[in-house]
Protein backbone atom coordinates (compact mmCIF):
# COMPACT_ATOMS: atom_id res chain seq x y z
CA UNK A 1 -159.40 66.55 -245.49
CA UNK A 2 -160.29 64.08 -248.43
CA UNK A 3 -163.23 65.45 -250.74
CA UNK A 4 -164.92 64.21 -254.16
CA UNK A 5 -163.29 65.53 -256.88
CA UNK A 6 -165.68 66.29 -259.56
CA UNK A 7 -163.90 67.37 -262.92
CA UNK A 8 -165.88 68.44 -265.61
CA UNK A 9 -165.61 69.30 -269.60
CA UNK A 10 -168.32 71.27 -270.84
CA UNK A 11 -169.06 73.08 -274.26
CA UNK A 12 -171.86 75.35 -273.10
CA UNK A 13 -171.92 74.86 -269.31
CA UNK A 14 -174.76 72.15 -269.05
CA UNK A 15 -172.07 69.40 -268.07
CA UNK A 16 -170.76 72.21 -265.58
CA UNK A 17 -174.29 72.93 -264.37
CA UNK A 18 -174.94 69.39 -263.66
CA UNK A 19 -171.74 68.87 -261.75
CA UNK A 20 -172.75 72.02 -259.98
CA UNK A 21 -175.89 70.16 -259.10
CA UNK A 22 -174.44 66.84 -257.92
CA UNK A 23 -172.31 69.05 -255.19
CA UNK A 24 -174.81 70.66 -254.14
CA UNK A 25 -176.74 67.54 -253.50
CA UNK A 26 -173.71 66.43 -251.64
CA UNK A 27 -172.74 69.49 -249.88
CA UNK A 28 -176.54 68.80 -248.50
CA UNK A 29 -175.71 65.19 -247.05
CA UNK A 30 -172.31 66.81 -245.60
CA UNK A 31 -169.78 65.53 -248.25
CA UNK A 32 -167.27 67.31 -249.08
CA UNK A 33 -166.87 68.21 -252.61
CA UNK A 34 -165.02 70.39 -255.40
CA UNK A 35 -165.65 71.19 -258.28
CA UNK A 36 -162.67 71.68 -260.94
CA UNK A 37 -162.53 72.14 -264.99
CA UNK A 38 -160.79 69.61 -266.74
CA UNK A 39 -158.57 72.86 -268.13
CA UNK A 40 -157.40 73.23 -264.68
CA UNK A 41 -156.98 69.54 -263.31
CA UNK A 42 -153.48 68.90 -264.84
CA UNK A 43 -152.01 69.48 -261.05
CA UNK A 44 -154.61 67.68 -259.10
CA UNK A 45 -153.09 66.54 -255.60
CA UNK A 46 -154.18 63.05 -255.71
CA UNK A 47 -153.93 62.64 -251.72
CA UNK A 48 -156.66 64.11 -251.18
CA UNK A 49 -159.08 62.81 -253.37
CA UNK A 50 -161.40 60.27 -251.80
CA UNK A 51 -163.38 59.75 -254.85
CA UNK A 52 -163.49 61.00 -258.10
CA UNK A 53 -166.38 61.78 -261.01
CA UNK A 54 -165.56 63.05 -264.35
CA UNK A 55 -168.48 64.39 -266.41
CA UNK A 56 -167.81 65.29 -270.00
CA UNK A 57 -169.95 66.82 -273.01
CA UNK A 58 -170.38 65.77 -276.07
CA UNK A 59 -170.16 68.56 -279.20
CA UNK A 60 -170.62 67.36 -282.85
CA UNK A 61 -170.49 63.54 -281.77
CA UNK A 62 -167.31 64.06 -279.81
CA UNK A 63 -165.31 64.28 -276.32
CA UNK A 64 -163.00 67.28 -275.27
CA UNK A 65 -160.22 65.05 -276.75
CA UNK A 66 -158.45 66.45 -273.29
CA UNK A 67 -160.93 63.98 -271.43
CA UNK A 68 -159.12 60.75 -272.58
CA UNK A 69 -155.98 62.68 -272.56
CA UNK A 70 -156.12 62.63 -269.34
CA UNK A 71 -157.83 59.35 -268.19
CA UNK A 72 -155.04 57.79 -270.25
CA UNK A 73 -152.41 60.14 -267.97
CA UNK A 74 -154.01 59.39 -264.85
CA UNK A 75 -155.58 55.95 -265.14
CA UNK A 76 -153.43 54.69 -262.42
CA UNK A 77 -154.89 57.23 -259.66
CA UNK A 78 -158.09 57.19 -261.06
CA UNK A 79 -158.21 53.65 -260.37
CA UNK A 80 -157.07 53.92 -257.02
CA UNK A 81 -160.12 55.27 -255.63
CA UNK A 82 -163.86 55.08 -256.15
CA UNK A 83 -164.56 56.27 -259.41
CA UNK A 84 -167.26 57.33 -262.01
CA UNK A 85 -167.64 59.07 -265.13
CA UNK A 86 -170.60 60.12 -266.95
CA UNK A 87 -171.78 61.91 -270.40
CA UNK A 88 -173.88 64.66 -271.43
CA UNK A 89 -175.63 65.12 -275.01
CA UNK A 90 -178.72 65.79 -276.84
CA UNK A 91 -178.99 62.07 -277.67
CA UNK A 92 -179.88 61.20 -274.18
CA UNK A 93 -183.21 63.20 -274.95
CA UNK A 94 -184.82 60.06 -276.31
CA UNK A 95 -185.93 57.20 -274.08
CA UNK A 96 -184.25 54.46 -275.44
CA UNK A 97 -181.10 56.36 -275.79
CA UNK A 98 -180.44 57.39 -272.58
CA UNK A 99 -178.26 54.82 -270.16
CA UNK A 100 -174.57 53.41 -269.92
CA UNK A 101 -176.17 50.92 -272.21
CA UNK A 102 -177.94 52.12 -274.99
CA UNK A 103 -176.34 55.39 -275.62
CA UNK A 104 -173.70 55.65 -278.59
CA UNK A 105 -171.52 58.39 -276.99
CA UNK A 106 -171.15 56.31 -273.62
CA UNK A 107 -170.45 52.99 -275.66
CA UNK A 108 -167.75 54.28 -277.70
CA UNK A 109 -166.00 55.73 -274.55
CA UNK A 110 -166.18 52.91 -272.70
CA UNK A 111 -164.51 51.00 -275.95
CA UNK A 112 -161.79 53.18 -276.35
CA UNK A 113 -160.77 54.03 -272.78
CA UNK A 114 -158.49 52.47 -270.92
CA UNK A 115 -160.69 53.21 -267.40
CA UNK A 116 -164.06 51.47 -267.09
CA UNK A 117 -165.97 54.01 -264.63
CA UNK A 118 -167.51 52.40 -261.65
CA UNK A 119 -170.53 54.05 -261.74
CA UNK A 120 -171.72 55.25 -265.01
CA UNK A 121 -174.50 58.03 -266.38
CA UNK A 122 -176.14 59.35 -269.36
CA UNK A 123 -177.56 62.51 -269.13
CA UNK A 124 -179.70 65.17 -271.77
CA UNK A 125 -177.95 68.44 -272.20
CA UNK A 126 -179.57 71.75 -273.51
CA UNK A 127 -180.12 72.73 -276.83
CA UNK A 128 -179.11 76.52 -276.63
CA UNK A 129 -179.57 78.16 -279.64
CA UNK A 130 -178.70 81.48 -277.90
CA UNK A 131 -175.56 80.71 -276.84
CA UNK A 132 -174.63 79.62 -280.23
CA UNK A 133 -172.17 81.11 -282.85
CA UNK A 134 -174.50 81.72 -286.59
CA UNK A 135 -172.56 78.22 -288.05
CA UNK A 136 -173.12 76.26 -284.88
CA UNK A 137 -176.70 77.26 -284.99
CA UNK A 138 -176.92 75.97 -288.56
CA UNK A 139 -174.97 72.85 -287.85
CA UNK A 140 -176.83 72.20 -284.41
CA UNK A 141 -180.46 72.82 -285.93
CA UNK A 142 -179.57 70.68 -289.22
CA UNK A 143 -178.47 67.81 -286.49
CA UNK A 144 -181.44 68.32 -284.88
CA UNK A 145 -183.73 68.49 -288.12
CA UNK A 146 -182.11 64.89 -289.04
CA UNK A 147 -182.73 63.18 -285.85
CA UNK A 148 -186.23 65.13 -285.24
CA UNK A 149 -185.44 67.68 -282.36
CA UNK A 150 -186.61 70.84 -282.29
CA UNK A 151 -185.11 73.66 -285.10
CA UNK A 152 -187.13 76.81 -283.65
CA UNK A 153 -183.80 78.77 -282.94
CA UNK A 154 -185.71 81.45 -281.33
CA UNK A 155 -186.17 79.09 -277.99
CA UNK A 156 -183.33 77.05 -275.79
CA UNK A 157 -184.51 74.27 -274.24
CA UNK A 158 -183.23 72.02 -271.16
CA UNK A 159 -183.61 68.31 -271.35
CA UNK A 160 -181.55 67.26 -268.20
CA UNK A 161 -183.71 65.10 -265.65
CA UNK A 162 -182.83 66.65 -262.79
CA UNK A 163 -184.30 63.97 -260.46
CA UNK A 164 -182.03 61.50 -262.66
CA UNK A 165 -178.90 64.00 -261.80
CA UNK A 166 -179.97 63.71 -257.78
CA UNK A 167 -179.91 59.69 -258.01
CA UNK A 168 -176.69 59.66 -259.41
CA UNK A 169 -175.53 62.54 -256.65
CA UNK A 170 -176.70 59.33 -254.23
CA UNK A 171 -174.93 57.08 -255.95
CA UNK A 172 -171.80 58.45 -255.61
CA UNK A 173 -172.51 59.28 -252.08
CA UNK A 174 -173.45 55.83 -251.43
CA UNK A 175 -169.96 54.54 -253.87
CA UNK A 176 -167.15 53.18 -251.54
């Protein structure tokens, strides 16, 4: 049975809980999906995968250098089949930074890689201060000082749009 292969590469499970998301979504219009870490995709059996959606995180302006690892390994049966990729980082929490097209972390990937995604998404992570190590804090909450997000480390906060998540879960259902 062919499925949607949904690899993910998240730094404090937002990417993970988005992907989680998206399957649900399709699991709910019958499609068969599975989900899969990018630690873990290094054997994927390419036979059965009908469609595939990576979904990375950014973490202090940068991919899991894994991800293009393994675009660049498996560019050839990534291109094979329907195919799209998306990003997740605290960027994406402003307006006008928040599509294919106007956010820096999806730009630079689409530069340097090899693949150009099909379908493509930018979506807000979560600034968790309680997940984070003492430096990260400090480094996170100076990053966010600069570029005027919140620095109250005694609150995490979600900025996903989860209606934004469910359109692309469509799109991909709807990608051939």
């Amino acid at each position: 049975m062919s499925f949607t292969l949904l690899i993910y590469s998240t730094s404090d499970g937002q990417t993970l809980k988005i992907c989680q998301a998206i399957a649900d979504k399709m699991q709910q219009e019958q499609q068969a999906v599975k989900l899969l870490s990018l630690d873990d995709a290094d054997n994927v059996d390419w036979q059965e995968v009908d469609k595939l959606i990576i979904g990375a995180s950014i973490r202090y302006g940068h991919f899991n250098k894994q991800v293009m690892a393994f675009v660049k390994q498996h560019q050839e049966q990534i291109e094979q089949r329907p195919n799209g990729f998306f990003c997740v980082n605290l960027t994406a929490r402003k307006p006008n930074k928040n599509t294919p097209e106007t956010n820096a972390y999806m730009k630079k990937f689409i530069k340097l890689s090899p693949w150009q995604p099909q379908l493509q998404a930018v979506f807000a992570g979560a600034l968790l201060y309680s997940k984070y190590r003492w430096s990260d804090k400090l480094i996170i909450r100076l990053i966010m000082k600069i570029t005027g997000g919140v620095t109250d480390t005694s609150q995490d906060i979600e900025y996903t749009d989860w209606n934004k998540v469910e359109q692309y879960a469509q799109e991909i259902i709807a990608l051939s």
